[in-house]
C-alpha atoms as a PDB file:
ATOM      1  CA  UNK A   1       5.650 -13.461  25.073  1.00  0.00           C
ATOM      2  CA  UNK A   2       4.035 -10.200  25.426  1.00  0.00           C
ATOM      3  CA  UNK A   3       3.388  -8.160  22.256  1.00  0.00           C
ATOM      4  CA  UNK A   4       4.913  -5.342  23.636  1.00  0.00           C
ATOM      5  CA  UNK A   5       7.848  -7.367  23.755  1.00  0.00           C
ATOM      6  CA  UNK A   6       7.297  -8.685  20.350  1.00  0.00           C
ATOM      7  CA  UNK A   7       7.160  -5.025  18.826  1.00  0.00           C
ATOM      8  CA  UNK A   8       9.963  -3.295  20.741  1.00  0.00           C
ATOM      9  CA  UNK A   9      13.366  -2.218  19.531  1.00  0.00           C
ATOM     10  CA  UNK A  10      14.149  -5.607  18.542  1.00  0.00           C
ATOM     11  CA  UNK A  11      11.363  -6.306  16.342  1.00  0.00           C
ATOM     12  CA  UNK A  12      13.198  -7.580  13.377  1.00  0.00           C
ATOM     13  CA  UNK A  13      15.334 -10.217  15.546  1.00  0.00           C
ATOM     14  CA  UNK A  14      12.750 -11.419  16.577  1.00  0.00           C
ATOM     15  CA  UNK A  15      10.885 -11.800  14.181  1.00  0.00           C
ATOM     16  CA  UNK A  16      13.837 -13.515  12.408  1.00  0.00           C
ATOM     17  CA  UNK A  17      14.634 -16.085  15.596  1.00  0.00           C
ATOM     18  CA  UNK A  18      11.044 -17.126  16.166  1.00  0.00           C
ATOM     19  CA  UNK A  19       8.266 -15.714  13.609  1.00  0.00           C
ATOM     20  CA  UNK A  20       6.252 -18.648  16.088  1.00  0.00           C
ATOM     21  CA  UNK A  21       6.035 -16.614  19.282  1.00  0.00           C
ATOM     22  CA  UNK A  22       4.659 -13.510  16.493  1.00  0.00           C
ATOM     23  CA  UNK A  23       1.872 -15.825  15.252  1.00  0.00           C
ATOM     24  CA  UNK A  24       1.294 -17.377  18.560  1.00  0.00           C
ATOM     25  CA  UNK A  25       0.652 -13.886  20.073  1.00  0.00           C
ATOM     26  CA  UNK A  26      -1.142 -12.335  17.344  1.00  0.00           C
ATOM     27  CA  UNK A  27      -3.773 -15.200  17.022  1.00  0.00           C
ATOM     28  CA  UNK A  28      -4.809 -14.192  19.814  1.00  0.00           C
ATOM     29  CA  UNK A  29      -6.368 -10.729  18.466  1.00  0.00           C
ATOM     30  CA  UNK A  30      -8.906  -9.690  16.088  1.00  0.00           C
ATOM     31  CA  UNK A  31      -7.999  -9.020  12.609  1.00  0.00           C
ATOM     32  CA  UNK A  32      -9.053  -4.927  13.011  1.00  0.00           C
ATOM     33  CA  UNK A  33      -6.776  -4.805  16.869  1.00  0.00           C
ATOM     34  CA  UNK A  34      -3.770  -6.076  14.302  1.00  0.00           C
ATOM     35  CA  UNK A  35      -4.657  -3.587  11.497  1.00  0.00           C
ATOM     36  CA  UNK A  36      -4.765  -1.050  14.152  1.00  0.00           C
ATOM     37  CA  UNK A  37      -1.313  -1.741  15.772  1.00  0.00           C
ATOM     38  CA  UNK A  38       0.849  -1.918  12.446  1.00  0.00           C
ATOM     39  CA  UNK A  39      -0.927   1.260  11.148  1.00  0.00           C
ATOM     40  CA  UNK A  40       1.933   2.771  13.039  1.00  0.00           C
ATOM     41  CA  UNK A  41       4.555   0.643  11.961  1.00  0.00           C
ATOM     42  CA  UNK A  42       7.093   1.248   8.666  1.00  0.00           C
ATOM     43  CA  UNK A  43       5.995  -0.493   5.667  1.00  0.00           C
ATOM     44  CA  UNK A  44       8.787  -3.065   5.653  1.00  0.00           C
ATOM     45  CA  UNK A  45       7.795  -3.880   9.363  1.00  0.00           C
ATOM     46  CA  UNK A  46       4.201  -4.431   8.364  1.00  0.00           C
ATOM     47  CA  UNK A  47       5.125  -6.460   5.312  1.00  0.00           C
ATOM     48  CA  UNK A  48       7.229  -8.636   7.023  1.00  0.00           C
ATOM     49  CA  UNK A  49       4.453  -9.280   9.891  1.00  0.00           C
ATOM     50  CA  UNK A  50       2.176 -10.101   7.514  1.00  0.00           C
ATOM     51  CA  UNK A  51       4.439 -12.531   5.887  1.00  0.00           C
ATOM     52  CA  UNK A  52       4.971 -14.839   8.938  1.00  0.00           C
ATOM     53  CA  UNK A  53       0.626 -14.679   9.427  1.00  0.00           C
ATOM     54  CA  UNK A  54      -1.826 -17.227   8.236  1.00  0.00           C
ATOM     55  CA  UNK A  55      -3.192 -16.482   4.539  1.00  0.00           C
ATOM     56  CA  UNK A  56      -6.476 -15.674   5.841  1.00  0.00           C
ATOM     57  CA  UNK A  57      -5.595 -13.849   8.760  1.00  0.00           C
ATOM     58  CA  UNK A  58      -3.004 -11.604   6.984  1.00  0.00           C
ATOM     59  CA  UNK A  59      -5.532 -11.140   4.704  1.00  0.00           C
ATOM     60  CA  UNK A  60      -7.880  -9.958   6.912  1.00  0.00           C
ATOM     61  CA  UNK A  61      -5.534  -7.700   8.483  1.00  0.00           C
ATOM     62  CA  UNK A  62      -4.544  -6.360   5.570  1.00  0.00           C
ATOM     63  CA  UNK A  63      -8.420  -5.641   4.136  1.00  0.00           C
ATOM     64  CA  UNK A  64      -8.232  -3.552   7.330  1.00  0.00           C
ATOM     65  CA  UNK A  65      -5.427  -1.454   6.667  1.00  0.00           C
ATOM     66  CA  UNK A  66      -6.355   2.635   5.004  1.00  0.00           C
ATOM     67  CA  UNK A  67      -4.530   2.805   1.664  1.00  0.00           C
ATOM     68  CA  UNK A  68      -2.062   5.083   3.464  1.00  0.00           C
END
């Protein structure tokens, strides 16, 4: 799954069917490359990412994140 795919119009869906395929794809990336793509993303959306993450690597995206 490409992570286009994974953040297009049906983001939440599928994040709800298969938070998997989000990990899977996202492992894939460096902690600051995730930081930098849910900069643009609501709050809820970037809350819920980081939910379905790995401790460490959600925390690491999130130590990347500006307080905005």
């Amino acid at each position: 799954m490409r992570l286009a795919t994974l953040f297009g119009p049906d983001f939440h869906a599928t994040l709800a069917e298969d938070p998997n395929a989000f990990r899977e794809a996202l492992a894939e990336f460096h902690e600051e490359d995730i930081a930098e793509i849910v900069a643009d993303l609501p709050l809820e959306d970037v809350v819920a990412l980081l939910r379905v993450l790995p401790d460490d690597f959600g925390a690491g995206v999130l130590e990347r994140l500006t307080d905005e």
